[in-house]
C-alpha atoms as a PDB file:
ATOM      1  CA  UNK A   1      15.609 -29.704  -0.146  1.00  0.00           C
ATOM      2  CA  UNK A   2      13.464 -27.680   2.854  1.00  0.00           C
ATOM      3  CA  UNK A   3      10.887 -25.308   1.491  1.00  0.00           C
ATOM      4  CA  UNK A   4      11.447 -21.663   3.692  1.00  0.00           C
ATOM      5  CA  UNK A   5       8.199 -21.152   5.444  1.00  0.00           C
ATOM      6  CA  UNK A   6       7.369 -18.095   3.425  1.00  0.00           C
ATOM      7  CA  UNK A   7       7.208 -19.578   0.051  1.00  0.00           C
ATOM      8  CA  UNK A   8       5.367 -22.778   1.521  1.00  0.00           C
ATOM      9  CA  UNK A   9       3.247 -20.820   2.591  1.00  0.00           C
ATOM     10  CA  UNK A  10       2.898 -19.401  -0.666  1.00  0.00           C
ATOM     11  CA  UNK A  11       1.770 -22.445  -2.475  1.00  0.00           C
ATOM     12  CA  UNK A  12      -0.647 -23.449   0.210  1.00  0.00           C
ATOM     13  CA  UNK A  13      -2.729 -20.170   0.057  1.00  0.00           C
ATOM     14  CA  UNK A  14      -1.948 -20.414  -4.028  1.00  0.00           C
ATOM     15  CA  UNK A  15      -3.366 -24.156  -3.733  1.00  0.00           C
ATOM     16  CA  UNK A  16      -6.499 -22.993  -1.937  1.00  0.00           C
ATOM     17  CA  UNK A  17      -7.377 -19.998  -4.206  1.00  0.00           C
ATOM     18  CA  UNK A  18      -6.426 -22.644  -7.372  1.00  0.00           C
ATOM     19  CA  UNK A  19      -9.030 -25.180  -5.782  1.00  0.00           C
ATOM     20  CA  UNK A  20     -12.036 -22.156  -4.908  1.00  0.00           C
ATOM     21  CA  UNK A  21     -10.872 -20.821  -8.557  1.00  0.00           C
ATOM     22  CA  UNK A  22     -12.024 -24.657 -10.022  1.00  0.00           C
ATOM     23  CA  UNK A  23     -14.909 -24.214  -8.211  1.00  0.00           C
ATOM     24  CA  UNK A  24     -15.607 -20.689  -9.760  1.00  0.00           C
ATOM     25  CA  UNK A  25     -16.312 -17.410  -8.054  1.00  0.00           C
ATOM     26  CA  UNK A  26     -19.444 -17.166  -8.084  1.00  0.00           C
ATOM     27  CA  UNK A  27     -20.148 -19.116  -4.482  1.00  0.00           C
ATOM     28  CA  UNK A  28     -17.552 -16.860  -3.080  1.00  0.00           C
ATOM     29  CA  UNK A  29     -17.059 -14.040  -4.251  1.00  0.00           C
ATOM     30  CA  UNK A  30     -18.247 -10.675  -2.092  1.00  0.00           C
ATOM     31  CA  UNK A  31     -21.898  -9.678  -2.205  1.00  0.00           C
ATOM     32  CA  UNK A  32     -23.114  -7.647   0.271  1.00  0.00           C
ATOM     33  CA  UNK A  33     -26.781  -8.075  -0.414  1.00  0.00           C
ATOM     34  CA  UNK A  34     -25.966 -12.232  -0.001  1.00  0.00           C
ATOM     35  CA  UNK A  35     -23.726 -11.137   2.960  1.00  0.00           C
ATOM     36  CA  UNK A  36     -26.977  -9.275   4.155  1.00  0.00           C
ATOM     37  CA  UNK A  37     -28.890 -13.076   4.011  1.00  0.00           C
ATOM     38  CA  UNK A  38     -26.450 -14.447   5.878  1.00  0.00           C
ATOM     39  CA  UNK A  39     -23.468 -15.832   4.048  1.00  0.00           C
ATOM     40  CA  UNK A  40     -21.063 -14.671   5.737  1.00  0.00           C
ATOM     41  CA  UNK A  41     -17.772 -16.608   4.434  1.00  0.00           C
ATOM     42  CA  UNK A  42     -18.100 -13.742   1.505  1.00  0.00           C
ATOM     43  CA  UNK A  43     -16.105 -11.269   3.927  1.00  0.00           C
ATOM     44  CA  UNK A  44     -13.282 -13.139   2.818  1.00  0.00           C
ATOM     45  CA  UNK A  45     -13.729 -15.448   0.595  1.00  0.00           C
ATOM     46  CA  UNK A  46     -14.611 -13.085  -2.010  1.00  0.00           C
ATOM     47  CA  UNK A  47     -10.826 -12.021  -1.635  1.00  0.00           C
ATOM     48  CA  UNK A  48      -9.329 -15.518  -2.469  1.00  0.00           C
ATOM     49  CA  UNK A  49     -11.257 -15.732  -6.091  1.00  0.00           C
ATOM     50  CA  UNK A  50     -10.797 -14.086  -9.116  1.00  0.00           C
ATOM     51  CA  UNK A  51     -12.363 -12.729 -12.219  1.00  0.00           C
ATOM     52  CA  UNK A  52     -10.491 -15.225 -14.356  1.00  0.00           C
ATOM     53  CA  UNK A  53      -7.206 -17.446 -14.671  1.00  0.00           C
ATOM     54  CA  UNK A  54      -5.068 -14.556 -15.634  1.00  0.00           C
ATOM     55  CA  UNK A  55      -6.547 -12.306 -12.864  1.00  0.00           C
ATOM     56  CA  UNK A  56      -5.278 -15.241 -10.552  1.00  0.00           C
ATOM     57  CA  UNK A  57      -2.199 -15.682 -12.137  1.00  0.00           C
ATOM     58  CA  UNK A  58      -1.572 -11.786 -11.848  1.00  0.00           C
ATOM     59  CA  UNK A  59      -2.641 -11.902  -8.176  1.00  0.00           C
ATOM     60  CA  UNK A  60       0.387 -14.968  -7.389  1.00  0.00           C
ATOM     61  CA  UNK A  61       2.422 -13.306  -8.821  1.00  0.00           C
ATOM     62  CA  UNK A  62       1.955 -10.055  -6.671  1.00  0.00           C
ATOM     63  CA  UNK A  63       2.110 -12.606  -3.569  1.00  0.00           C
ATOM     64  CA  UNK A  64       5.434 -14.506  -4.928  1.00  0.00           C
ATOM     65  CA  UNK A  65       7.080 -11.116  -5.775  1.00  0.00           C
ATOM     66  CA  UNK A  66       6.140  -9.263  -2.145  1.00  0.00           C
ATOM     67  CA  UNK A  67       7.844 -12.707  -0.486  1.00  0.00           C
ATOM     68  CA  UNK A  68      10.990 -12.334  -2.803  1.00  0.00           C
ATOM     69  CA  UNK A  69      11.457  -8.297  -2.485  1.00  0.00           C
ATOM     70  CA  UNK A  70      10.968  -8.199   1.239  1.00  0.00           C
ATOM     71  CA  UNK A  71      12.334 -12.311   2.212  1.00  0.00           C
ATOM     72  CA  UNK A  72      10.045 -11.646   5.562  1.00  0.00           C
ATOM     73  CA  UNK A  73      10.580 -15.023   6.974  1.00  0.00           C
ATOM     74  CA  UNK A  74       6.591 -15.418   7.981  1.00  0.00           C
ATOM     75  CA  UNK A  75       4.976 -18.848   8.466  1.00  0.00           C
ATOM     76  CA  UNK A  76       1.487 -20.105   7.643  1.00  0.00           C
ATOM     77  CA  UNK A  77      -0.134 -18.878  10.773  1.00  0.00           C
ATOM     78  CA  UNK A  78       1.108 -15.428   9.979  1.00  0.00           C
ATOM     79  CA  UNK A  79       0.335 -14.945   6.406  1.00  0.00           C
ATOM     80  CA  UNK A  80      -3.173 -16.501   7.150  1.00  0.00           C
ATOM     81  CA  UNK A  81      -3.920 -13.752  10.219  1.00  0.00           C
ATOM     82  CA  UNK A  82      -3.010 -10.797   7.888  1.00  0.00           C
ATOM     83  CA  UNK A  83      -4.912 -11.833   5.206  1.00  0.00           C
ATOM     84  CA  UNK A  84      -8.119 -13.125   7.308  1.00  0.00           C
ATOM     85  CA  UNK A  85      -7.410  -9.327   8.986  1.00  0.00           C
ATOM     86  CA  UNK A  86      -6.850  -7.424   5.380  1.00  0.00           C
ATOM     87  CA  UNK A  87      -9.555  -8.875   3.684  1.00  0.00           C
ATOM     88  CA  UNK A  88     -12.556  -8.341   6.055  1.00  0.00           C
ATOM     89  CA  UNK A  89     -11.480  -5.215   6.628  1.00  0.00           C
ATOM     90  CA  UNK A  90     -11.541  -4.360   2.704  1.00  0.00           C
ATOM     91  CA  UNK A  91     -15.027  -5.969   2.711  1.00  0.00           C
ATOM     92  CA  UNK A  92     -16.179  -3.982   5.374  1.00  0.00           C
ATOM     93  CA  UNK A  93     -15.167  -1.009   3.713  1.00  0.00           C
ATOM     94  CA  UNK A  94     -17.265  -2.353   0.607  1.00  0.00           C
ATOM     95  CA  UNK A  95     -20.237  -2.792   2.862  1.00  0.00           C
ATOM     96  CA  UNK A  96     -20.270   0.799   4.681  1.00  0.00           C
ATOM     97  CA  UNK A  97     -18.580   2.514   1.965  1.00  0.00           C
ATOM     98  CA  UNK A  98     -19.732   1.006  -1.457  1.00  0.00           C
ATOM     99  CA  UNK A  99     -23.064  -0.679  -0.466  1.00  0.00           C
ATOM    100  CA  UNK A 100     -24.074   0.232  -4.433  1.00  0.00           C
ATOM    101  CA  UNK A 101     -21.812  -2.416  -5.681  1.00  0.00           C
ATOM    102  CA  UNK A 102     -22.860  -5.836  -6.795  1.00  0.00           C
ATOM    103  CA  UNK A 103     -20.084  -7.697  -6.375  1.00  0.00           C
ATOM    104  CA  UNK A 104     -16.169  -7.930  -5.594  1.00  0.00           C
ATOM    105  CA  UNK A 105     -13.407 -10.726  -6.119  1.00  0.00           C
ATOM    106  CA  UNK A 106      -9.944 -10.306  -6.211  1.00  0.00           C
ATOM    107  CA  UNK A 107      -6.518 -10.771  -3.849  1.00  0.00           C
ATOM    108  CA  UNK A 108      -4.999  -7.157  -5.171  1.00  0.00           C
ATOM    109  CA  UNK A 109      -6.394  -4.977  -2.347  1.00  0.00           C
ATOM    110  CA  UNK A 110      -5.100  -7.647   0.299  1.00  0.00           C
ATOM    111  CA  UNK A 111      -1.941  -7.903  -1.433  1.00  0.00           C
ATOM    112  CA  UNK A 112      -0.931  -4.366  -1.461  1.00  0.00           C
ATOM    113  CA  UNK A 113      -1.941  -4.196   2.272  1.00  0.00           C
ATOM    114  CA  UNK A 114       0.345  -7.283   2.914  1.00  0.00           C
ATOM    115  CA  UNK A 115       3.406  -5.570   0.738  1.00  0.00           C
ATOM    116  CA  UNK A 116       2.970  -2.944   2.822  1.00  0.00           C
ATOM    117  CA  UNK A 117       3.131  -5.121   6.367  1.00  0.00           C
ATOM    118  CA  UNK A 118       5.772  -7.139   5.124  1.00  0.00           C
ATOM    119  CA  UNK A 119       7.993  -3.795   4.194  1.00  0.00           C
ATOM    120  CA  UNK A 120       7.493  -2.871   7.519  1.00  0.00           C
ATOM    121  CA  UNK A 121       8.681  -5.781   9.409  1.00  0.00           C
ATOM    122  CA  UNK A 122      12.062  -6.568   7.241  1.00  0.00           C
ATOM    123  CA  UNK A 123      12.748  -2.139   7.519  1.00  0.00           C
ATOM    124  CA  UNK A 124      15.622  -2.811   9.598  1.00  0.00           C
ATOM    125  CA  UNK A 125      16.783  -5.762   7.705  1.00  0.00           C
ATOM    126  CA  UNK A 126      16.659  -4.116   4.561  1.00  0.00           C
ATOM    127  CA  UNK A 127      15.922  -0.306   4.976  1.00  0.00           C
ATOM    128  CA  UNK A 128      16.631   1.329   1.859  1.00  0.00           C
ATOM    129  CA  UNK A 129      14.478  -1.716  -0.571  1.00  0.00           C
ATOM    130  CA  UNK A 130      11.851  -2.111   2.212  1.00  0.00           C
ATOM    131  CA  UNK A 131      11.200   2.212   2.446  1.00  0.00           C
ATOM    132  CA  UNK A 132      11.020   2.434  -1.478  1.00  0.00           C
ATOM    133  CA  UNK A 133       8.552  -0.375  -1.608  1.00  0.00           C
ATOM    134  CA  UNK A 134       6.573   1.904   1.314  1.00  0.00           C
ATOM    135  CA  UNK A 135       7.233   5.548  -0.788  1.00  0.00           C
ATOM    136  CA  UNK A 136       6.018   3.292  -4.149  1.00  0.00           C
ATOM    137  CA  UNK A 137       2.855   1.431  -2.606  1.00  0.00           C
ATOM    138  CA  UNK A 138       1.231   4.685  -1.226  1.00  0.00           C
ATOM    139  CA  UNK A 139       2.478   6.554  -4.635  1.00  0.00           C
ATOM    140  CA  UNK A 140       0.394   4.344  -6.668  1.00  0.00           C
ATOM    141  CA  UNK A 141      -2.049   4.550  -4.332  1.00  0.00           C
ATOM    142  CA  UNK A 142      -2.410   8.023  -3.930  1.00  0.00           C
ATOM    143  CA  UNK A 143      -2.306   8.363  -8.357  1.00  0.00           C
ATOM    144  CA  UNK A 144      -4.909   5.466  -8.437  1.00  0.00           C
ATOM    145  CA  UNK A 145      -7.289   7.930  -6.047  1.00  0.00           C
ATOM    146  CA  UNK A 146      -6.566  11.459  -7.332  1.00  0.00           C
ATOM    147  CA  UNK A 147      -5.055  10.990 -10.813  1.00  0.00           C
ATOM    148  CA  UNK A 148      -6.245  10.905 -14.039  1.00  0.00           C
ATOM    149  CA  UNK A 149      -3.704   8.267 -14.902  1.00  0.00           C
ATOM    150  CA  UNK A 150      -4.932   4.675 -15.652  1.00  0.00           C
ATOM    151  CA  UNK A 151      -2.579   2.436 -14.307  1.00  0.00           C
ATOM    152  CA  UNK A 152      -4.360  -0.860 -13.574  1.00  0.00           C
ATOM    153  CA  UNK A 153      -4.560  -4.302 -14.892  1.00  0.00           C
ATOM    154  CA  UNK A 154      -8.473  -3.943 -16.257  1.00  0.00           C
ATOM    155  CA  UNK A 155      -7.147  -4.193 -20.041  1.00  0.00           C
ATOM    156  CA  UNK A 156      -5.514  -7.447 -19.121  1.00  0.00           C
ATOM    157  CA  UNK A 157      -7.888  -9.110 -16.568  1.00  0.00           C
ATOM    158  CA  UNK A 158     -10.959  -8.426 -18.658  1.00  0.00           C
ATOM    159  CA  UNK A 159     -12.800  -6.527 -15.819  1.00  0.00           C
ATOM    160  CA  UNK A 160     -12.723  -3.249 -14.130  1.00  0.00           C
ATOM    161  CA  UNK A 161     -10.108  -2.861 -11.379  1.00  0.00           C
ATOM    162  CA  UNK A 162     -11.639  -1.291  -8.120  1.00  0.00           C
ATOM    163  CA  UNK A 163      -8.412   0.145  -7.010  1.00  0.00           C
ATOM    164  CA  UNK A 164     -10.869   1.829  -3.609  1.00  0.00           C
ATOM    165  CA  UNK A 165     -10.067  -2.241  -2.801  1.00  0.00           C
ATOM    166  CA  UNK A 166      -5.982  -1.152  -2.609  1.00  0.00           C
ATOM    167  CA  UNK A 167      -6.901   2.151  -0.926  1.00  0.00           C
ATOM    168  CA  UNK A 168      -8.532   0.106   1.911  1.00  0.00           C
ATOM    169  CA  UNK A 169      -5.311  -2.318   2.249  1.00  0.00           C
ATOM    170  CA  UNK A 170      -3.025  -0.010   2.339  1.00  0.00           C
ATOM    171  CA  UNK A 171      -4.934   2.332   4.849  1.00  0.00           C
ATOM    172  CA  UNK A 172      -5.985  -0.853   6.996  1.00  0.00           C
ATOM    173  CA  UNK A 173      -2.209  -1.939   6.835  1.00  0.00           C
ATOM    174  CA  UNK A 174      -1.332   1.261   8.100  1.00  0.00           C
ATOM    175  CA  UNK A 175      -3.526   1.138  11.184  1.00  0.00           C
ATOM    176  CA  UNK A 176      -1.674  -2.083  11.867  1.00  0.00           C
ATOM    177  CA  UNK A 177       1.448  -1.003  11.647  1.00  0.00           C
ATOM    178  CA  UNK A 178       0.666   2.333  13.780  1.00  0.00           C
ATOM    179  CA  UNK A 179      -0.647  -0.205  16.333  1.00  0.00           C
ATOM    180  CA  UNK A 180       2.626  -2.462  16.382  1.00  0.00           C
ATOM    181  CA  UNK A 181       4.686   1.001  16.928  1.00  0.00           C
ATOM    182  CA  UNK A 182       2.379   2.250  19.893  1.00  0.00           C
ATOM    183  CA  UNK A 183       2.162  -1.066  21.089  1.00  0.00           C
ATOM    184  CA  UNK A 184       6.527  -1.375  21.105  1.00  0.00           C
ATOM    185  CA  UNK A 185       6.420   2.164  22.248  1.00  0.00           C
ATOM    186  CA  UNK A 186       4.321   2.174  24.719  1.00  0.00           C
ATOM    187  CA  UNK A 187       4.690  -1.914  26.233  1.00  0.00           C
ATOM    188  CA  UNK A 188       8.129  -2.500  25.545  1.00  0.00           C
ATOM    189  CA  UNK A 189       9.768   0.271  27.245  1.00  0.00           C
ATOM    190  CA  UNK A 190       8.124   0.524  29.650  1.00  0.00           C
ATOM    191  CA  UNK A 191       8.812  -3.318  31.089  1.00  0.00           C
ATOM    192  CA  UNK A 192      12.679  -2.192  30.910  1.00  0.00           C
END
């Protein structure tokens, strides 16, 4: 039986967040005051631990179900360059935008940037599933920011939920995909 690269994939970043999750989070998880001092694998690694088992389990399970609603056939390589991408970014944002907070962990603010990437590159493979998941992303989004309903996992996870760390996916994962589109629209053509 082959594995599809996707859901390999899958396991391997799942293996390497169960292994730093053994370890515990608190040698990786963001700081920027420790970032500050120089350790500087917090930018991301502070994305690939969690709070607790069941915050991990909730966060592979976000990850398993973006692979099976969208099917984007990515390997290794390209899962690994979004997420290295999504989750520095989100950390920056923490460090210019939050510099207040102690400390992050948690894959939810990369995942919702990558559900929104990989909606975007199977939209012409699957328009109608891959648009919704686009319209319901930035809905949630948008009542996380300027709602007064709760609609986050905090009661289950055992910690707040800083859903500012889904605002920054999403908004970084739409800079990437404006990029691709100027980049097709203004490279591609123009070599035909």
């Amino acid at each position: 039986m082959r594995i599809a690269p996707n859901w390999l994939s899958l396991l391997l970043i799942a293996g390497l967040m169960l292994a730093l999750q053994t370890v515990g989070p608190e040698p990786f998880r963001y700081d920027g005051r420790l970032i500050e001092q120089g350790q500087y694998w917090r930018w991301l690694s502070g994305h690939l631990v969690h709070a607790n088992w069941m915050h991990l389990a909730l966060n592979l399970a976000g990850f398993a179900l973006c692979i099976g609603i969208t099917g984007v056939p990515w390997n290794l390589w390209q899962w690994c360059w979004r997420i290295v991408l999504l989750a520095t970014g989100i950390s920056a944002g923490f460090f210019l935008w939050h510099p207040q907070m102690g400390w992050y962990v948690g894959f939810s603010g990369v995942l919702y940037g990558l559900y929104m990437l990989a909606a975007y590159a199977t939209l012409q493979r699957q328009t109608l599933i891959s648009a919704l998941l686009m319209i319901f992303v930035v809905a949630k989004i948008a009542l996380e920011q300027w709602s007064s309903v709760t609609i986050t996992s905090a009661d289950l996870i055992g910690v707040p939920v800083l859903v500012d760390a889904h605002l920054y996916g999403v908004a970084l994962a739409l800079i990437m995909i404006a990029a691709d589109v100027l980049w097709r629209l203004f490279f591609t053509h123009s070599e035909t």
